[in-house]
N, C-alpha and C. Protein backbone atom coordinates (compact mmCIF):
# COMPACT_ATOMS: atom_id res chain seq x y z
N UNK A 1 -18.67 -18.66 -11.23
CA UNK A 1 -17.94 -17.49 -11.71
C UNK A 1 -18.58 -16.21 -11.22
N UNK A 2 -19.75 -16.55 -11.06
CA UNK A 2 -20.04 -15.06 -10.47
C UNK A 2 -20.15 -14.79 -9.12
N UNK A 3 -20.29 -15.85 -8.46
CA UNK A 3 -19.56 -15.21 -6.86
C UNK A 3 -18.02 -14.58 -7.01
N UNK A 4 -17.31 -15.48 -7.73
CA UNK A 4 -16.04 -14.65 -8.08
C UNK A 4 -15.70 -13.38 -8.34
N UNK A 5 -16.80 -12.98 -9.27
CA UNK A 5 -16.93 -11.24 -9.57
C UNK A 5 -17.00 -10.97 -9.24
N UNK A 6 -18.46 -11.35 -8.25
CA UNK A 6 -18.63 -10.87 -7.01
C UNK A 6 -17.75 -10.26 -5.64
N UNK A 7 -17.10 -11.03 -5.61
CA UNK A 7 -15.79 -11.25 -4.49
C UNK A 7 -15.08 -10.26 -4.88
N UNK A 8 -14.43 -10.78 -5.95
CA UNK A 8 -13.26 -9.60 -6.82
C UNK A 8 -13.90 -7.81 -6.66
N UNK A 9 -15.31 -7.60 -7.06
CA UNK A 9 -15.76 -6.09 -6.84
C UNK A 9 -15.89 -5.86 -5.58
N UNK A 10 -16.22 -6.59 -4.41
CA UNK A 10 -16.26 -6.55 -2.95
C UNK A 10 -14.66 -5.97 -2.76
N UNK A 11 -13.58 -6.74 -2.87
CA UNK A 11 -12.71 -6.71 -2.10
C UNK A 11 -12.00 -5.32 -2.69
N UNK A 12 -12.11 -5.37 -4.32
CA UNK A 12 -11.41 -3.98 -4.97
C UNK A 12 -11.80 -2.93 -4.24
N UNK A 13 -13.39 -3.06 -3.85
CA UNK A 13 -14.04 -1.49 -3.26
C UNK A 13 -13.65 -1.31 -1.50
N UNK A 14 -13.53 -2.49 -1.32
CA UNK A 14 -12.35 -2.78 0.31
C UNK A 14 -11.14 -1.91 0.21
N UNK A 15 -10.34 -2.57 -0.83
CA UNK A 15 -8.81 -1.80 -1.25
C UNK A 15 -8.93 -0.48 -1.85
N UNK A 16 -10.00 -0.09 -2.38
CA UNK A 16 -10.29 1.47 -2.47
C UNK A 16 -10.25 2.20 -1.20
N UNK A 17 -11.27 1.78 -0.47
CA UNK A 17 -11.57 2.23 0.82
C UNK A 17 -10.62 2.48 1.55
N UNK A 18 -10.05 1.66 1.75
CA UNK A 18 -8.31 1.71 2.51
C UNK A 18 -7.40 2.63 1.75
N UNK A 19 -7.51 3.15 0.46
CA UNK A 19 -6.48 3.91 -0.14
C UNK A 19 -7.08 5.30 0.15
N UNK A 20 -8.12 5.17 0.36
CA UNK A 20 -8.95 6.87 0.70
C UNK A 20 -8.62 7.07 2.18
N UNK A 21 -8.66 5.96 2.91
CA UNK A 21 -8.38 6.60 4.10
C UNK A 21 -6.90 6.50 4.47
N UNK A 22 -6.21 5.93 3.94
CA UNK A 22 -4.44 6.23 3.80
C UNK A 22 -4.00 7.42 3.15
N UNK A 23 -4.71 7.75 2.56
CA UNK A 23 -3.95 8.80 1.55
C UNK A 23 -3.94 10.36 2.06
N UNK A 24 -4.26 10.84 3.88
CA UNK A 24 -3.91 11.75 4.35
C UNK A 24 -2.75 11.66 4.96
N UNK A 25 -1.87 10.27 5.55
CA UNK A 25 -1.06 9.92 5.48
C UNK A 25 0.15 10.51 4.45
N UNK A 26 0.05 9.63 3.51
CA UNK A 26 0.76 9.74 2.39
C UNK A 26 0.77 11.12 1.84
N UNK A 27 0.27 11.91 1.60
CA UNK A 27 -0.35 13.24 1.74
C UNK A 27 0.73 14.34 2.78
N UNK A 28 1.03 13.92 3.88
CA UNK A 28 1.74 14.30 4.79
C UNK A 28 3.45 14.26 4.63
N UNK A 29 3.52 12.44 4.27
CA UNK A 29 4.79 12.15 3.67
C UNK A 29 5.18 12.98 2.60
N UNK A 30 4.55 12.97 1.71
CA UNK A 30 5.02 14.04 0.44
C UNK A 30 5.31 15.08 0.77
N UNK A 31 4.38 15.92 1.99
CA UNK A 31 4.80 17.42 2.19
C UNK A 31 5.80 17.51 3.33
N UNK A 32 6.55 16.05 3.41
CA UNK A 32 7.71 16.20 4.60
C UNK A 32 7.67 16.77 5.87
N UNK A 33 5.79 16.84 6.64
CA UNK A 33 5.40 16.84 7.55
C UNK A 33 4.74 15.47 8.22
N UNK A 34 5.70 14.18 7.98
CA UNK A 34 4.81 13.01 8.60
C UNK A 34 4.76 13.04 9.87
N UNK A 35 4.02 12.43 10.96
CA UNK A 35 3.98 12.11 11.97
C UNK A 35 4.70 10.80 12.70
N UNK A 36 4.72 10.30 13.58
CA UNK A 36 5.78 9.26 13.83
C UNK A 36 5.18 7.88 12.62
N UNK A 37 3.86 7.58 13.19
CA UNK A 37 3.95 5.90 11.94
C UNK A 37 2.97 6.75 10.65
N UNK A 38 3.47 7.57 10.37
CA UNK A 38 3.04 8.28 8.73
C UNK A 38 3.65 6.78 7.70
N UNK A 39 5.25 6.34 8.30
CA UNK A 39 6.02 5.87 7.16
C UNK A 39 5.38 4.32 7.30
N UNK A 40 5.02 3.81 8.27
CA UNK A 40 3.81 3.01 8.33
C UNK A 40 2.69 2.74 7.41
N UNK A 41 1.95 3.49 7.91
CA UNK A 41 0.41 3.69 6.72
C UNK A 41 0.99 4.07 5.60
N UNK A 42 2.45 4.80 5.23
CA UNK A 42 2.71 5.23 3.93
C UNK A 42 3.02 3.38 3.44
N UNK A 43 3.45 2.56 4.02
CA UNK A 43 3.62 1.16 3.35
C UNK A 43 2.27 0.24 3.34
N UNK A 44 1.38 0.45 4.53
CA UNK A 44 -0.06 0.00 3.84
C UNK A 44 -0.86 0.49 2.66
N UNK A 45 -0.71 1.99 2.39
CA UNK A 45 -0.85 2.38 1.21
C UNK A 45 -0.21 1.79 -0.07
N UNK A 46 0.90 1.39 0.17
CA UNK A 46 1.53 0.70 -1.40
C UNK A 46 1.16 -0.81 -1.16
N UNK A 47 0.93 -1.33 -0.12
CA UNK A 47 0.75 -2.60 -0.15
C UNK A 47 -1.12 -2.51 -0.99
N UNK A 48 -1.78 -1.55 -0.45
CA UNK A 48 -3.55 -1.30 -1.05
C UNK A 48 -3.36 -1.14 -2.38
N UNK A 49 -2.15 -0.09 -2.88
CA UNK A 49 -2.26 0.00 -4.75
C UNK A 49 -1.41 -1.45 -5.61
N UNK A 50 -0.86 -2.38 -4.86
CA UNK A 50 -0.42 -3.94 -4.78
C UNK A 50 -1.87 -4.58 -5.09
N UNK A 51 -1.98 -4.59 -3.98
CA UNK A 51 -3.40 -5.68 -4.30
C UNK A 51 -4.64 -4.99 -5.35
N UNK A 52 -4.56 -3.85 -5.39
CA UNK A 52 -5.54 -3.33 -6.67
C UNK A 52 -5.04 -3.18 -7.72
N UNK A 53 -3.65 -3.66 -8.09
CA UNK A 53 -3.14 -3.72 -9.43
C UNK A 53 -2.96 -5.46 -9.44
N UNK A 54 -2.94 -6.64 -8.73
CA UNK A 54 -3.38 -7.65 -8.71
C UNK A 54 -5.17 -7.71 -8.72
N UNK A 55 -5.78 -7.73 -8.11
CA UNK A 55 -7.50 -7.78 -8.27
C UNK A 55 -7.74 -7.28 -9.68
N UNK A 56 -7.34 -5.79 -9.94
CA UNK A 56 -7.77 -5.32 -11.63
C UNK A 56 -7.34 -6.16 -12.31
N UNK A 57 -6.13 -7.17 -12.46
CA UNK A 57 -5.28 -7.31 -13.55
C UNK A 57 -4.61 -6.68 -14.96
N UNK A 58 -4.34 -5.10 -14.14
CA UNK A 58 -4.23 -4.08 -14.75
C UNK A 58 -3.14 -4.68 -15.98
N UNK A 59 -1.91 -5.19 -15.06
CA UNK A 59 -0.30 -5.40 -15.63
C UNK A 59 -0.24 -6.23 -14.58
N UNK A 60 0.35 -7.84 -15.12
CA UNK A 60 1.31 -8.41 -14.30
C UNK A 60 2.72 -7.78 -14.20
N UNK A 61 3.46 -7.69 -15.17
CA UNK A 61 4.71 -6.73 -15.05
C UNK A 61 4.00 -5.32 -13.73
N UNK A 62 3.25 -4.68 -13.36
CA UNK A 62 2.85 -3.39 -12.51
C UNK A 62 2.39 -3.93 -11.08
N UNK A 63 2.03 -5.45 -11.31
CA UNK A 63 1.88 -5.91 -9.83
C UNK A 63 2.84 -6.11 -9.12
N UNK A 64 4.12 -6.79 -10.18
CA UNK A 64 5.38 -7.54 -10.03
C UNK A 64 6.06 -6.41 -9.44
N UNK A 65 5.78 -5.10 -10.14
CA UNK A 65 7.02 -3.66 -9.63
C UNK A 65 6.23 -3.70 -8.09
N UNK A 66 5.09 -3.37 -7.98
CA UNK A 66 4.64 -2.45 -7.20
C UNK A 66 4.82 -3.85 -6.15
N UNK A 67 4.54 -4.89 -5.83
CA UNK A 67 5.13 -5.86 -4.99
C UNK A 67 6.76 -5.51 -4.65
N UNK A 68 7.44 -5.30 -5.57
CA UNK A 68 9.22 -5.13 -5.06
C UNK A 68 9.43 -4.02 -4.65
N UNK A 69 8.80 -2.72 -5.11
CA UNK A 69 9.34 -1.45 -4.38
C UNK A 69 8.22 -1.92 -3.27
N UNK A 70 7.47 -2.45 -2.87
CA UNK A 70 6.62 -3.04 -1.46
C UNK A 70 8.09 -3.37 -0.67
N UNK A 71 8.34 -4.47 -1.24
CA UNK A 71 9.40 -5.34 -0.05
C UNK A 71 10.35 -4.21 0.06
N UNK A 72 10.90 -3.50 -0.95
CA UNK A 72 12.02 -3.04 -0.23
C UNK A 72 11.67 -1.70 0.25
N UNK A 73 10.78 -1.14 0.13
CA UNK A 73 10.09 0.08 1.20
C UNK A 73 9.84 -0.56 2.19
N UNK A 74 9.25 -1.81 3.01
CA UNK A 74 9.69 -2.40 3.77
C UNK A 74 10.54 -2.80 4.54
N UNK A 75 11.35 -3.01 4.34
CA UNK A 75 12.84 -3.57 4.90
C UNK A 75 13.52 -1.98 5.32
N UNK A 76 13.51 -0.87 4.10
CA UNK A 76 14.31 0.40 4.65
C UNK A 76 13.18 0.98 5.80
N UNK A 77 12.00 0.92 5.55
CA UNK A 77 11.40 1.41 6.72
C UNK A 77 11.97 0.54 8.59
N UNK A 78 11.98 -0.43 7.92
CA UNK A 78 12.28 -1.55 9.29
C UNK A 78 13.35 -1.16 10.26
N UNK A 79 14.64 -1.10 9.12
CA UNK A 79 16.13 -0.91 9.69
C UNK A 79 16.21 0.77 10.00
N UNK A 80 15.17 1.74 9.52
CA UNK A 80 15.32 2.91 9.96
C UNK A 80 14.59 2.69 11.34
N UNK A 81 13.68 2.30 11.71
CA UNK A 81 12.35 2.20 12.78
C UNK A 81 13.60 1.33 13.95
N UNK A 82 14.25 0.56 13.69
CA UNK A 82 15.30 -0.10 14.45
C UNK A 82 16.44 0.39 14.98
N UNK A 83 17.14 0.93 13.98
CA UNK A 83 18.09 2.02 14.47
C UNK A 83 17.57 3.59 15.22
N UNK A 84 16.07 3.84 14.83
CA UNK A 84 16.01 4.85 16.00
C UNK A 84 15.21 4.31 17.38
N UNK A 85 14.65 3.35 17.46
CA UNK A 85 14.45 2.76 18.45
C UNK A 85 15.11 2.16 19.57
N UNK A 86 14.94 3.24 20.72
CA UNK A 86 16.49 2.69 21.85
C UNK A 86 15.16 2.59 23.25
């Protein structure tokens, strides 16, 4: 069990790490100055607050949301990235 903890505080401070360095990104998106893959890193960012609301076990119901607005911020990012891609 305690390599487990272990593991679990390793990887949370991983998925921190990644949300600090996404979040000039996201940062950008909000002020409706993104750059071309802003909307990119803006979906690795929700996929990083995903897995740190799974690792905490903050809310299963808050993993469950933040997993579905995942997939489908996904998919609209896709079919937009597709249709402007010629």
């Amino acid at each position: 069990m305690l390599l487990a903890d272990a593991l679990r505080g390793a990887a949370l401070c991983a998925w921190l790490f990644c949300l600090a360095c996404l979040s000039p990104a996201v940062w950008r998106i909000l002020r409706r100055r993104g750059r071309y893959l802003d909307p990119i890193w803006g979906l690795v960012f929700m996929l990083a607050i995903n897995r740190v609301t799974f690792i905490t076990r903050l809310s299963l119901e808050l993993s469950h949301l933040t997993a579905g607005l995942l997939a489908i911020a996904m998919g609209a990012v896709t079919l937009s990235f597709q249709r402007h891609d010629r």
